[in-house]
N, C-alpha and C. Protein backbone atom coordinates (compact mmCIF):
# COMPACT_ATOMS: atom_id res chain seq x y z
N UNK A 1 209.27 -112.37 13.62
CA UNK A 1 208.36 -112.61 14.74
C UNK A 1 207.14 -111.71 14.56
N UNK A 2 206.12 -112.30 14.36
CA UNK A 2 204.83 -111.73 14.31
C UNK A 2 204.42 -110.42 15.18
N UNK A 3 204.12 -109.79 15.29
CA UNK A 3 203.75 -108.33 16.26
C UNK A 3 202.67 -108.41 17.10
N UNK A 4 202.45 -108.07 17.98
CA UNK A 4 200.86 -108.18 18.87
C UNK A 4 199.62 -106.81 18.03
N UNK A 5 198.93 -106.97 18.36
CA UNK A 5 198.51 -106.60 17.10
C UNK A 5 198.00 -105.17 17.81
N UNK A 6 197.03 -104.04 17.01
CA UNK A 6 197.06 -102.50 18.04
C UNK A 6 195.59 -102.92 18.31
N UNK A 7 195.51 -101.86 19.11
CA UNK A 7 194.12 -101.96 19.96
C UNK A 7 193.76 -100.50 19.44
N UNK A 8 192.12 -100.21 18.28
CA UNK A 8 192.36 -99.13 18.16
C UNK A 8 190.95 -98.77 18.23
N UNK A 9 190.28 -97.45 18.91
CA UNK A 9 189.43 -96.72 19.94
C UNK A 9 188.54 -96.14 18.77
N UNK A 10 187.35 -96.01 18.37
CA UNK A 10 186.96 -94.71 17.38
C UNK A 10 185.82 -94.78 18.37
N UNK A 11 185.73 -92.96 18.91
CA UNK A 11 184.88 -92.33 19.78
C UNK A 11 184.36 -91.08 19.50
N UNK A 12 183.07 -90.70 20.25
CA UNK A 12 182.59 -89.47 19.53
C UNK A 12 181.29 -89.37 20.21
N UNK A 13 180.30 -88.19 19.84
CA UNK A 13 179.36 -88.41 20.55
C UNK A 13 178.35 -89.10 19.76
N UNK A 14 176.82 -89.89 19.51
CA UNK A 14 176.37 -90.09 18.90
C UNK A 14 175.88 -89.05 17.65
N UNK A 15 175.67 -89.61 16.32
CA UNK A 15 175.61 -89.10 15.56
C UNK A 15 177.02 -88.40 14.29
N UNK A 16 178.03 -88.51 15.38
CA UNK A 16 179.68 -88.11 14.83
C UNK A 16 179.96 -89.05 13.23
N UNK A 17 179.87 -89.91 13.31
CA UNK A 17 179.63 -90.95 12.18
C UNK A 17 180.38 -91.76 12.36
N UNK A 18 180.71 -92.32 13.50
CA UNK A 18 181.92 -93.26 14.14
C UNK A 18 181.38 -95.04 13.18
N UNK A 19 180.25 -95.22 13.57
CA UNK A 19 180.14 -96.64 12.69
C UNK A 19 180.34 -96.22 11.11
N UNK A 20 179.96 -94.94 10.45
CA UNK A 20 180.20 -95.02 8.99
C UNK A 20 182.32 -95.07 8.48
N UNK A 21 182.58 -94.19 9.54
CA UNK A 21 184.10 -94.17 9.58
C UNK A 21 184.56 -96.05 9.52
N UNK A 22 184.16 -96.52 10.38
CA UNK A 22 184.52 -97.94 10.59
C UNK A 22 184.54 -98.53 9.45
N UNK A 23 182.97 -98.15 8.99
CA UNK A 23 182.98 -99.38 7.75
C UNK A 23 183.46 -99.11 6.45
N UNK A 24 183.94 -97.83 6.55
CA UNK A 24 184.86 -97.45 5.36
C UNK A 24 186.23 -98.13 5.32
N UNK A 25 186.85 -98.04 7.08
CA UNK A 25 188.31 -98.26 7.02
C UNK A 25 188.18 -99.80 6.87
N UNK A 26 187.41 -100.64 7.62
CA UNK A 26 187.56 -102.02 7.45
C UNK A 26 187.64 -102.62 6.00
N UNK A 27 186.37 -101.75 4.85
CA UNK A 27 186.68 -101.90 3.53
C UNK A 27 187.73 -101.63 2.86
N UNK A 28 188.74 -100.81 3.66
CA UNK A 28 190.03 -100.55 3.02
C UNK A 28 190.93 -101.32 3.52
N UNK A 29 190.86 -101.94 4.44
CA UNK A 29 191.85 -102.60 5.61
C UNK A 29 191.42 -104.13 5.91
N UNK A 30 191.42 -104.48 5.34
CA UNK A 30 190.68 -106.14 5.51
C UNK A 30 191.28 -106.69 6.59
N UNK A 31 192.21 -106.16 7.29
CA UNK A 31 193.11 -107.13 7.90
C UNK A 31 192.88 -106.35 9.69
N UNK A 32 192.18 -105.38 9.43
CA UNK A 32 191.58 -105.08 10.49
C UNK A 32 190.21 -105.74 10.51
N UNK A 33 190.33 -106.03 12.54
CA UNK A 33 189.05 -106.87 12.68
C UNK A 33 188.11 -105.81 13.33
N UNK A 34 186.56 -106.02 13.53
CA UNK A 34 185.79 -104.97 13.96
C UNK A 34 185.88 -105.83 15.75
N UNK A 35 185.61 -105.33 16.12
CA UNK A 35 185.24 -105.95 17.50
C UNK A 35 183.15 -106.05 17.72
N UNK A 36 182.71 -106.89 17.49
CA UNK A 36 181.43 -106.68 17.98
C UNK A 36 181.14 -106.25 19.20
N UNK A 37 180.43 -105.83 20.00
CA UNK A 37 180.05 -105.39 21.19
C UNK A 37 178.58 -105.89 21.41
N UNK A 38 178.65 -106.34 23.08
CA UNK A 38 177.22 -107.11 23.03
C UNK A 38 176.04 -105.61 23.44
N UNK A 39 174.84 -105.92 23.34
CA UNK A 39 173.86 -105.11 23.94
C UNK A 39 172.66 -105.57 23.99
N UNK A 40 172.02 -104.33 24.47
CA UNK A 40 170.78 -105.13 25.44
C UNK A 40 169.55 -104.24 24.33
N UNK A 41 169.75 -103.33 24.04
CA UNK A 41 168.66 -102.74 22.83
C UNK A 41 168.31 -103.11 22.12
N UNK A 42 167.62 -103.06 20.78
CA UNK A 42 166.75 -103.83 19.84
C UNK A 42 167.64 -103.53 18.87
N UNK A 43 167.74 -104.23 17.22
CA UNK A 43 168.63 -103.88 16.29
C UNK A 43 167.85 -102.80 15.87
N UNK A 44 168.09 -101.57 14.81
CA UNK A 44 167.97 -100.71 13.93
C UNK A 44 167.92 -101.04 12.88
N UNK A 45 167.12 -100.52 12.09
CA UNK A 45 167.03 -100.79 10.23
C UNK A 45 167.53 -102.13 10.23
N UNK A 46 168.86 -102.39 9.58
CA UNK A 46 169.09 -103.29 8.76
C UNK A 46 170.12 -104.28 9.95
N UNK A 47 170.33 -103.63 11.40
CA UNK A 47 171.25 -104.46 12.28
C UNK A 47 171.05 -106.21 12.33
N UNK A 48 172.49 -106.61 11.62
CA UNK A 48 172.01 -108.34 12.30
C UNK A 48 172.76 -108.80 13.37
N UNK A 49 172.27 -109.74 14.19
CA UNK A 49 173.27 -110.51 15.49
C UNK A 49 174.57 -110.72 14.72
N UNK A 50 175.56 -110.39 15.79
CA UNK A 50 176.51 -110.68 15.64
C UNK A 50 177.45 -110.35 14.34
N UNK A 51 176.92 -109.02 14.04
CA UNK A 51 177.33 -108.50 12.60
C UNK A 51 177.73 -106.61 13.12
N UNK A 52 177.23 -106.21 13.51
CA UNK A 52 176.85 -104.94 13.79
C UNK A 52 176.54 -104.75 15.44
N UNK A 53 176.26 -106.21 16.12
CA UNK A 53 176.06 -105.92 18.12
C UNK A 53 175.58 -107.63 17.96
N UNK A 54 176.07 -108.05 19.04
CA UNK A 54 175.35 -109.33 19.55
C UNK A 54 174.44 -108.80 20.89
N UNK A 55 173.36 -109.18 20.08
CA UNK A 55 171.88 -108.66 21.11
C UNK A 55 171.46 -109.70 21.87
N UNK A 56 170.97 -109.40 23.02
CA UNK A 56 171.44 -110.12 23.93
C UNK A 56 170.19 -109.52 25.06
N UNK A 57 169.27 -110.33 26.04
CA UNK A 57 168.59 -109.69 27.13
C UNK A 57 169.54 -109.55 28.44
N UNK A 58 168.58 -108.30 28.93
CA UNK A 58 169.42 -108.30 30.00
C UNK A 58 169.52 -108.78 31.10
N UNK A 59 169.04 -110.28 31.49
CA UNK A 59 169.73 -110.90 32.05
C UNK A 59 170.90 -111.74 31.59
N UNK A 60 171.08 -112.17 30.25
CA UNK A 60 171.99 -112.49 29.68
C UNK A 60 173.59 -111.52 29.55
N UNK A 61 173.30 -109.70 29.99
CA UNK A 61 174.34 -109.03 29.97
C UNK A 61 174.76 -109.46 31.50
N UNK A 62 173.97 -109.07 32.29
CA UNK A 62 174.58 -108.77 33.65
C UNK A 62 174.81 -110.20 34.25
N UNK A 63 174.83 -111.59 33.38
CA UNK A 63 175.78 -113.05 33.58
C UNK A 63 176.84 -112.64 33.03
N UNK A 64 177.13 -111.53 31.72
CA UNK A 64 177.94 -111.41 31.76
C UNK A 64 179.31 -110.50 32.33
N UNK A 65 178.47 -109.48 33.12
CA UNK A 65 179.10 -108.97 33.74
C UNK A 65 179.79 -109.58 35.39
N UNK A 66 179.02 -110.22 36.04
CA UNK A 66 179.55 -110.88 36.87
C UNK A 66 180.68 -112.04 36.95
N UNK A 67 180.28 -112.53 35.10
CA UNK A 67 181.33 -113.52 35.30
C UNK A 67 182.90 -113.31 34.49
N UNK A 68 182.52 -111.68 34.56
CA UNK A 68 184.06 -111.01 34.66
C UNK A 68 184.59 -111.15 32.89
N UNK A 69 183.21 -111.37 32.27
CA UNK A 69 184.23 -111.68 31.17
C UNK A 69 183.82 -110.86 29.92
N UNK A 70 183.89 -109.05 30.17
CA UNK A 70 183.26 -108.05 29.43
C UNK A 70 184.83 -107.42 30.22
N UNK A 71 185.69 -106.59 28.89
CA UNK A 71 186.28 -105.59 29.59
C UNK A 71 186.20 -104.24 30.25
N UNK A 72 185.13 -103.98 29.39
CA UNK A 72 184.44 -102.96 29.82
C UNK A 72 182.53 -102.49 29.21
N UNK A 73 182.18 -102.47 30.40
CA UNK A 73 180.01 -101.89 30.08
C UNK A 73 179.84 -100.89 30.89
N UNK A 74 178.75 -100.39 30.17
CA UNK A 74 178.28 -99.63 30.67
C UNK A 74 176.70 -99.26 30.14
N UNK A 75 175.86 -98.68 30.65
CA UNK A 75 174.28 -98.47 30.69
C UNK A 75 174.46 -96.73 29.79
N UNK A 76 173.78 -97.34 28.40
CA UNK A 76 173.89 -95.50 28.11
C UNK A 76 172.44 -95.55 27.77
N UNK A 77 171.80 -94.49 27.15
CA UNK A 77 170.53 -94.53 27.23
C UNK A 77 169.50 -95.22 27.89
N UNK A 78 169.65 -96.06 28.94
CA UNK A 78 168.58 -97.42 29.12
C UNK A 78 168.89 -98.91 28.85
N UNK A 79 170.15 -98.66 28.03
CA UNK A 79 170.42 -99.74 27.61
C UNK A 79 172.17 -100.17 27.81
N UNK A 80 172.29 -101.42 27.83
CA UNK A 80 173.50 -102.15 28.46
C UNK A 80 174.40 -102.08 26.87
N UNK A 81 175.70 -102.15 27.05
CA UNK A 81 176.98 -102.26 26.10
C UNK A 81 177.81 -102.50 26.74
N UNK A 82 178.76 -103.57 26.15
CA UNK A 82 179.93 -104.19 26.58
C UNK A 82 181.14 -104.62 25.67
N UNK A 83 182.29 -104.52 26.19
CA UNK A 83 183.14 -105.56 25.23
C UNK A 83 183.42 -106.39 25.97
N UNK A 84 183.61 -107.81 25.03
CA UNK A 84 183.84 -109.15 25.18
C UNK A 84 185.80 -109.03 25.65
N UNK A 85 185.88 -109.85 26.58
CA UNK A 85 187.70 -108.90 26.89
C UNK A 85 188.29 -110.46 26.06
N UNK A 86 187.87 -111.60 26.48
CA UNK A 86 188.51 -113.15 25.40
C UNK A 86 188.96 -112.89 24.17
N UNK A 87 187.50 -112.81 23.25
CA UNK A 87 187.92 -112.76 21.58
C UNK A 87 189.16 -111.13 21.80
N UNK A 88 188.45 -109.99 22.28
CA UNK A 88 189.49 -109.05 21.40
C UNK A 88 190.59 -109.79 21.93
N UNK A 89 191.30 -110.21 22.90
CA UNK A 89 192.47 -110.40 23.21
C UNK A 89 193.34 -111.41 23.05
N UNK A 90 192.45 -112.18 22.03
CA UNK A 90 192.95 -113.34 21.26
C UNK A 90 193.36 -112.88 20.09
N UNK A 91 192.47 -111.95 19.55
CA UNK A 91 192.93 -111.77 18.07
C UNK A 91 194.22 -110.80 18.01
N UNK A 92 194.30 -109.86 19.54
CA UNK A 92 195.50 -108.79 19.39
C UNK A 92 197.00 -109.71 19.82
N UNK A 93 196.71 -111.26 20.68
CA UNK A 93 197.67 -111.63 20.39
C UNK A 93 198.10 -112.34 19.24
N UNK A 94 197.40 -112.48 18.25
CA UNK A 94 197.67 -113.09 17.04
C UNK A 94 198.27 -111.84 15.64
N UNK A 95 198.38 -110.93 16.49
CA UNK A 95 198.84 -109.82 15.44
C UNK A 95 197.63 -109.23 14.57
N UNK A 96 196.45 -109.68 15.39
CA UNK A 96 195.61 -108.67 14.11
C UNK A 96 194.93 -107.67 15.22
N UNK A 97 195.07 -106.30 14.02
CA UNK A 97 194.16 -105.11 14.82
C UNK A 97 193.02 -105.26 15.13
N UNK A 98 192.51 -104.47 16.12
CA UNK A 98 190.90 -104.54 16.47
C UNK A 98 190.70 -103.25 16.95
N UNK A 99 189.14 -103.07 16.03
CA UNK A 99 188.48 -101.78 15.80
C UNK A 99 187.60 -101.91 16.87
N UNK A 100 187.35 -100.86 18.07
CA UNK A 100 186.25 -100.46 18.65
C UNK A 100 185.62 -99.23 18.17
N UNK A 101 184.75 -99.60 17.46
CA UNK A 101 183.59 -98.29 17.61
C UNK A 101 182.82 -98.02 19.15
N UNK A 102 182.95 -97.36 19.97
CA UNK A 102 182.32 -96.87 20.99
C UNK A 102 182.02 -96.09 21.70
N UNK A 103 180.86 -95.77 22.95
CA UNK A 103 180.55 -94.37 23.35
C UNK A 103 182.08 -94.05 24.18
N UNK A 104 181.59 -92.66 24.97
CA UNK A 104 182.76 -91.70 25.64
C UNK A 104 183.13 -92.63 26.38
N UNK A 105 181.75 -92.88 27.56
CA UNK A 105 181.77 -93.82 28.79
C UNK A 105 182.85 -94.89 28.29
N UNK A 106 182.45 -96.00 27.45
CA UNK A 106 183.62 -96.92 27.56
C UNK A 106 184.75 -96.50 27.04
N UNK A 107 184.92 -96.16 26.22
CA UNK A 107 186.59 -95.62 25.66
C UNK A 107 187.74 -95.22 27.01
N UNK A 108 187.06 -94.17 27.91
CA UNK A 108 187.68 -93.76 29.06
C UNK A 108 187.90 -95.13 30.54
N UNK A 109 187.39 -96.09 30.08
CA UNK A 109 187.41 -97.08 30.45
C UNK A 109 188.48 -98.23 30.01
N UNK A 110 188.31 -97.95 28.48
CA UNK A 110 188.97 -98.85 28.00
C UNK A 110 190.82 -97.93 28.12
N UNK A 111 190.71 -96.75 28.42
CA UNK A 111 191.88 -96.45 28.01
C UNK A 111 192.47 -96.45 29.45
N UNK A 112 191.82 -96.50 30.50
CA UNK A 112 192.28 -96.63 31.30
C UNK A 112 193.12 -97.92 31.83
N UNK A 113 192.45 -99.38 31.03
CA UNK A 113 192.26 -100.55 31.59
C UNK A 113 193.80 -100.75 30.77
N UNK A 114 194.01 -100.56 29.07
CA UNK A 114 194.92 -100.80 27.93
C UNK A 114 195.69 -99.39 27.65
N UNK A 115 195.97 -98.54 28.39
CA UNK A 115 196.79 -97.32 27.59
C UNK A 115 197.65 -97.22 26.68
N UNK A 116 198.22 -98.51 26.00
CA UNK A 116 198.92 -98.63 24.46
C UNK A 116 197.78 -98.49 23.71
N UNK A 117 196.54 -98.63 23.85
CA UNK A 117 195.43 -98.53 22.73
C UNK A 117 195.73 -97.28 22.18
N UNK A 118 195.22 -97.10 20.55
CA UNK A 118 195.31 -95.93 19.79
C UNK A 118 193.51 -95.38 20.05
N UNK A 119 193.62 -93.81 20.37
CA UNK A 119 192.32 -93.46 20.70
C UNK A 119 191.99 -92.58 19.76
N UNK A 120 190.97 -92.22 19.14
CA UNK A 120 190.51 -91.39 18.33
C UNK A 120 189.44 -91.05 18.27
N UNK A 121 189.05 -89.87 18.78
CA UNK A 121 188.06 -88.74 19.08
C UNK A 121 187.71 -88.47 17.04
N UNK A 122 185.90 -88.64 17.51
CA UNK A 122 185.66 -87.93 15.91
C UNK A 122 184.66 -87.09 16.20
N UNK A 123 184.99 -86.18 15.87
CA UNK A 123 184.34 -84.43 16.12
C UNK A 123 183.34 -84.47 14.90
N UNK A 124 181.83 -84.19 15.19
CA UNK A 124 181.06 -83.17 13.90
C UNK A 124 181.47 -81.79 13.10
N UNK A 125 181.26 -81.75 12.50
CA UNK A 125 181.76 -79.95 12.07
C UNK A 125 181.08 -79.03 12.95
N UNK A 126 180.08 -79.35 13.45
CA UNK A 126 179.30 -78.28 14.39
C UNK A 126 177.92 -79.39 15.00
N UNK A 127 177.65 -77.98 15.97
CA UNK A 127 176.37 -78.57 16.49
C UNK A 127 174.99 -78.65 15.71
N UNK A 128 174.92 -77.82 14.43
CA UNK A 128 173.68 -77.61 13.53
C UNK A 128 174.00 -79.36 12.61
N UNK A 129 175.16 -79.25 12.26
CA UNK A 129 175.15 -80.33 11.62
C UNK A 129 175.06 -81.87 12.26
N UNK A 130 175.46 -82.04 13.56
CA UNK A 130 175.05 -83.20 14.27
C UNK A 130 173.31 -82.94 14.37
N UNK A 131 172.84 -82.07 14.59
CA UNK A 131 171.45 -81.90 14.96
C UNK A 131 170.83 -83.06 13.42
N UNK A 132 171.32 -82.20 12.66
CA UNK A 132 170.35 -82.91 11.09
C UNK A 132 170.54 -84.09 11.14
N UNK A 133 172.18 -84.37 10.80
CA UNK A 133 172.25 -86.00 11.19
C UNK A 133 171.66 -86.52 12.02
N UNK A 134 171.21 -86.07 13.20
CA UNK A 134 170.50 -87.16 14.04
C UNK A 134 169.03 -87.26 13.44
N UNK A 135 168.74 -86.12 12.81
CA UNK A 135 167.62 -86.14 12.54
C UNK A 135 167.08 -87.04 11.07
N UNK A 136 168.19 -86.82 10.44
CA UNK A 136 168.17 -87.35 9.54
C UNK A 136 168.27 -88.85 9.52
N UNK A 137 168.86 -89.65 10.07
CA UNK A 137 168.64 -90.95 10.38
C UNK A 137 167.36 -91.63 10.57
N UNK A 138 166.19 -90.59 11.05
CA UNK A 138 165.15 -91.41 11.57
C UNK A 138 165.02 -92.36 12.01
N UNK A 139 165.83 -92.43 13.05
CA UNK A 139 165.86 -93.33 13.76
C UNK A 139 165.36 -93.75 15.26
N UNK A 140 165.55 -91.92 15.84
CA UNK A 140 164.83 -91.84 17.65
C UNK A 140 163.77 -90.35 16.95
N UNK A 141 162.74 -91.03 18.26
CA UNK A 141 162.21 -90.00 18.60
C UNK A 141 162.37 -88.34 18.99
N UNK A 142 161.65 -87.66 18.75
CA UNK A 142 162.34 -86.08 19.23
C UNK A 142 163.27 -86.09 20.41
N UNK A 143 162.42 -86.60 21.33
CA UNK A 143 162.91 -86.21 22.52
C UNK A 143 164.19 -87.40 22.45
N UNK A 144 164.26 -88.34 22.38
CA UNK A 144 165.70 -88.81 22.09
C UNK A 144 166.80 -88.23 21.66
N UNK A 145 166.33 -87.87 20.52
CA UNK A 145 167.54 -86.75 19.63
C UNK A 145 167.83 -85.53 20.90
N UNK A 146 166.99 -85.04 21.38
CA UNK A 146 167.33 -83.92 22.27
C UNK A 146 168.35 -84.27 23.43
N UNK A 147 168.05 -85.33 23.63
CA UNK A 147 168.76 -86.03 25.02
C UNK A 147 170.16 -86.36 24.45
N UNK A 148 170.08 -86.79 22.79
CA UNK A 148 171.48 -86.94 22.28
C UNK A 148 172.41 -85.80 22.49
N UNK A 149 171.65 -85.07 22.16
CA UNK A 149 172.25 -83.47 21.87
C UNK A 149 172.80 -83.02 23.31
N UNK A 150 172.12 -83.38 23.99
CA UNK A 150 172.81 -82.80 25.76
C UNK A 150 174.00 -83.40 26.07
N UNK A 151 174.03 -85.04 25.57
CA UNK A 151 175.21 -85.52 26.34
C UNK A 151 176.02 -84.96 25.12
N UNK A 152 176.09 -84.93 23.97
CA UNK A 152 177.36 -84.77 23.06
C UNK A 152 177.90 -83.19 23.24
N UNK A 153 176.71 -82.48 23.93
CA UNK A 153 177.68 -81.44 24.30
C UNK A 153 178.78 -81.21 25.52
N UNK A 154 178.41 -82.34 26.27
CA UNK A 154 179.45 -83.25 27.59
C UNK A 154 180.11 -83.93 26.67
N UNK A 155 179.76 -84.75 26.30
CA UNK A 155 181.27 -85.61 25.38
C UNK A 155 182.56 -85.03 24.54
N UNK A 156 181.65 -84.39 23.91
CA UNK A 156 182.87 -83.45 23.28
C UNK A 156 183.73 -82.84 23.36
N UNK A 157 183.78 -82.51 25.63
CA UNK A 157 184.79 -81.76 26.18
C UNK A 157 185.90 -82.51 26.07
N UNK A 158 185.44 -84.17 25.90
CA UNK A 158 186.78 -85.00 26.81
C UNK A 158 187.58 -85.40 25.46
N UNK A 159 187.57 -84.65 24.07
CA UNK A 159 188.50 -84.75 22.90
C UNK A 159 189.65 -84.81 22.83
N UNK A 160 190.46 -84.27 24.06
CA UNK A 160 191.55 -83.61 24.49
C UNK A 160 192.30 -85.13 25.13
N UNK A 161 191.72 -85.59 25.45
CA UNK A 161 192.10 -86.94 26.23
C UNK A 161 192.60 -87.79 25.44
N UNK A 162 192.41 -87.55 23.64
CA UNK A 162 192.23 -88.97 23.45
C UNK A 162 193.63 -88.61 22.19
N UNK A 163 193.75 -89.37 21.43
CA UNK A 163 195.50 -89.65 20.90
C UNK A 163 195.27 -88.53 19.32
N UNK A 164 194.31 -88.49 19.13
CA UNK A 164 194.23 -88.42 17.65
C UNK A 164 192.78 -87.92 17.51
N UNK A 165 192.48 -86.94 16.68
CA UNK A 165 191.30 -85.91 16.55
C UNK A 165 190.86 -86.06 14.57
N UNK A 166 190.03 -86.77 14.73
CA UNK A 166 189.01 -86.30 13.13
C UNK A 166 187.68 -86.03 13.17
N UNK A 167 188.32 -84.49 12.19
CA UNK A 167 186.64 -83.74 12.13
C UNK A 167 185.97 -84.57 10.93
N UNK A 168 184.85 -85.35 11.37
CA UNK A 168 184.25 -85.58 9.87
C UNK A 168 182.85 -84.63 9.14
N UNK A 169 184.27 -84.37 8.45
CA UNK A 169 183.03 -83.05 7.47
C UNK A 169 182.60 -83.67 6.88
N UNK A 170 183.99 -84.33 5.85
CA UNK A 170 183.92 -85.17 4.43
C UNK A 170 184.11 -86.91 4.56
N UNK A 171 183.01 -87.40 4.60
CA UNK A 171 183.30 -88.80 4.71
C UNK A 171 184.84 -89.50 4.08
N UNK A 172 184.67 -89.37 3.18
CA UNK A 172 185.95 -90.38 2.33
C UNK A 172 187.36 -89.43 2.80
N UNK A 173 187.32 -88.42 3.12
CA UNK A 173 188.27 -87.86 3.73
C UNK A 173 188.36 -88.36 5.01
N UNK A 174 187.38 -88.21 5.56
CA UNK A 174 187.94 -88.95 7.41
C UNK A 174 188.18 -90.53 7.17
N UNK A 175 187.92 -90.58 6.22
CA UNK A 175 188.46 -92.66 6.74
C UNK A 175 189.43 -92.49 5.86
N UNK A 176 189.67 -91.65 5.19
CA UNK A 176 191.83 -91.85 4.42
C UNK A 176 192.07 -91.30 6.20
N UNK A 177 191.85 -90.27 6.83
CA UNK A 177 192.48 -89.98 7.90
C UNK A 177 192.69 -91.07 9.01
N UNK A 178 191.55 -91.77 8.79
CA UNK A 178 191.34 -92.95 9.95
C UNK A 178 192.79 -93.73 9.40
N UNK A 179 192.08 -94.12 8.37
CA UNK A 179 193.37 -95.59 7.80
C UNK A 179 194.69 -95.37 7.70
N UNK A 180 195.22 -93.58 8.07
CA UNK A 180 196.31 -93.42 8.09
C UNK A 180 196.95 -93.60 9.22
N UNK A 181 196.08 -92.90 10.34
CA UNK A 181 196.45 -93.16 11.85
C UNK A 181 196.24 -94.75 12.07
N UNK A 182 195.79 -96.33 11.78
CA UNK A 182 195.70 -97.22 12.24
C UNK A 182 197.31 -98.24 11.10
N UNK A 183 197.48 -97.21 10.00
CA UNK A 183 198.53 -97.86 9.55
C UNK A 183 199.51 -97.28 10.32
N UNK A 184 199.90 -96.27 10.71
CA UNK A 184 201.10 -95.61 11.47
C UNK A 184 200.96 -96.43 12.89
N UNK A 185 200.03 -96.67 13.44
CA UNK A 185 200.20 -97.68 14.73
C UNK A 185 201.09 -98.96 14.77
N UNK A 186 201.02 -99.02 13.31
CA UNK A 186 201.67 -101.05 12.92
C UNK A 186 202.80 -100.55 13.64
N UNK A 187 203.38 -99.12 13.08
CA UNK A 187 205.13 -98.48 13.28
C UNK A 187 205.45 -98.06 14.65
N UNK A 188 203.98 -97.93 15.19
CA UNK A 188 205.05 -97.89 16.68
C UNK A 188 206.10 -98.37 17.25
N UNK A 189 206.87 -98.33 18.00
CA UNK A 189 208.08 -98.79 18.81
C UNK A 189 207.47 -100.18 19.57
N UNK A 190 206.23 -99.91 20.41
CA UNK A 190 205.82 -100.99 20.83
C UNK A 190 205.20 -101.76 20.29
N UNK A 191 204.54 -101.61 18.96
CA UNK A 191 204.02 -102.71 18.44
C UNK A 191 205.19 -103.49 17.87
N UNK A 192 206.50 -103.08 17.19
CA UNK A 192 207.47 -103.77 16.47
C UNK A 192 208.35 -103.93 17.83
N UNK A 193 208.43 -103.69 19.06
CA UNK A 193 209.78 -103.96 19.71
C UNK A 193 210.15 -106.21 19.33
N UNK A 194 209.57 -106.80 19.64
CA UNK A 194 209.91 -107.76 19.62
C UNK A 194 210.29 -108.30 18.24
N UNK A 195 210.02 -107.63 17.48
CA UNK A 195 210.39 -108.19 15.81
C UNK A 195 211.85 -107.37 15.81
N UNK A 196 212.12 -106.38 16.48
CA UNK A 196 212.87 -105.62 16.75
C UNK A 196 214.20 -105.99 17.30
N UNK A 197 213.77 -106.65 18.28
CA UNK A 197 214.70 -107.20 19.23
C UNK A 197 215.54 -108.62 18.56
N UNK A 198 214.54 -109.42 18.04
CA UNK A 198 214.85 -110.29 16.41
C UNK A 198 216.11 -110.48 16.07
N UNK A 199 215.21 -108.78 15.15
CA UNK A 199 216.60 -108.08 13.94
C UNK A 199 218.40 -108.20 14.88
N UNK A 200 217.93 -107.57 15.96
CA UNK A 200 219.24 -107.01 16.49
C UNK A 200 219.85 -107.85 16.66
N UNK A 201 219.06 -109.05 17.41
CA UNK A 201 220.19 -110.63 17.95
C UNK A 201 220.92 -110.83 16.74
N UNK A 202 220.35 -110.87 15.27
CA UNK A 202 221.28 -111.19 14.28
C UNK A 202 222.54 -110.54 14.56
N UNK A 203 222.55 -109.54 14.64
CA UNK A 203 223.72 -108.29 14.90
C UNK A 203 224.45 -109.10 16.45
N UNK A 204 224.50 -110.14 16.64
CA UNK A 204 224.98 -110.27 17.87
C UNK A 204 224.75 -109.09 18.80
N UNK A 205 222.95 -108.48 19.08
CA UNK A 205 222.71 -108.00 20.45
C UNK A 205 223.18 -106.46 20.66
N UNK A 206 222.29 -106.01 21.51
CA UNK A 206 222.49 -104.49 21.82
C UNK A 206 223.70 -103.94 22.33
N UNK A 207 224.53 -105.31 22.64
CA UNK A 207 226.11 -105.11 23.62
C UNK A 207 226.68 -105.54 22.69
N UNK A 208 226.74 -105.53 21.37
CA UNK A 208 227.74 -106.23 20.80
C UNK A 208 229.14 -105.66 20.39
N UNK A 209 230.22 -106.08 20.34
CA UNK A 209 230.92 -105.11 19.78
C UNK A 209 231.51 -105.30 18.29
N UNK A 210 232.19 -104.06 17.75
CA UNK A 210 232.78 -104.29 16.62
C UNK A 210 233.24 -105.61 16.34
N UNK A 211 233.46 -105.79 15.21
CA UNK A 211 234.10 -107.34 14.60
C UNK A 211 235.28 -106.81 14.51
């Protein structure tokens, strides 16, 4: 009997390297799906629809928020993010995993809504080194980066909350760490109970007795 598939969280503050972690493990893990997330911001460098965010105006988010069919949004910078609650929950009943890359705000949302989800907090090595990375991206303005820097020193308190902690110093080291924690999820108790339960009926059942 096929398994329901895990629901699994990668969180952090911006700049942590939560999308580079992703696209390492998905290249190792084919059989993990990414979850897109819609938004209301413009793409970056090389972002395409529906590859990396389905972009979307915002009156097109907040139809979708009313018509109930986002599990969880929220407004971070100025701008709208959501997950779609249909697709992920089609594909987790078909037994395949699904990757959220996302901010603090939704994760604490999402873990509230799904608490079997696997959560994973990804820590910078420090605050000098998130600074460069942000900087290094060239991607926001000064004062953006600064505003990054304020909330990730709020985000970073709520690490403690979440199932599973990677510092990414070393890239190819944190996604063997990632892909280890999303293969050990397959082994949970609750992801296998019903394949579980299966096995046992062969055994004539949890009451069975000796032959």
């Amino acid at each position: 009997m096929p398994r329901r598939g895990s629901l699994i969280i990668v969180s952090g503050p911006s700049g942590a390297g939560k999308s580079a972690l992703a696209a390492g493990v998905l290249h190792r893990l084919p059989a993990v799906n990414f979850s897109v997330s819609f938004t209301t911001r413009a793409p970056r460098g090389n972002e395409r629809d529906g590859v990396e965010y389905r972009f979307v105006s915002r009156e097109e988010f907040e139809t979708l928020i009313l018509s109930n069919a986002l599990l969880e949004w929220a407004e971070v910078y100025g701008n709208y993010y959501g997950t779609a609650r249909a697709c992920l929950d089609d594909r987790l009943s078909q037994g395949e995993d699904v990757l959220l890359d996302i901010d603090v705000q939704g994760a604490r949302t999402i873990r509230q809504k799904r608490p079997d989800a696997v959560s994973i907090f990804i820590l910078p090595p420090s605050y000098e080194i998130l600074r460069t990375r942000l900087e290094g991206r060239m991607l926001d303005k000064d004062y953006v980066i600064e505003q990054r820097l304020r909330i990730a020193r709020r985000e970073i308190q709520q690490y403690r909350n979440y199932d599973y902690l990677i510092v990414n110093d070393e890239l190819n080291n944190a996604v063997e760490e990632l892909e280890a924690i999303i293969l050990g999820s397959r082994c949970r108790m609750a992801s296998r109970a019903e394949s579980a339960e299966s096995i046992v009926a062969t055994f004539g059942g949890l009451d069975a007795e000796d032959p």
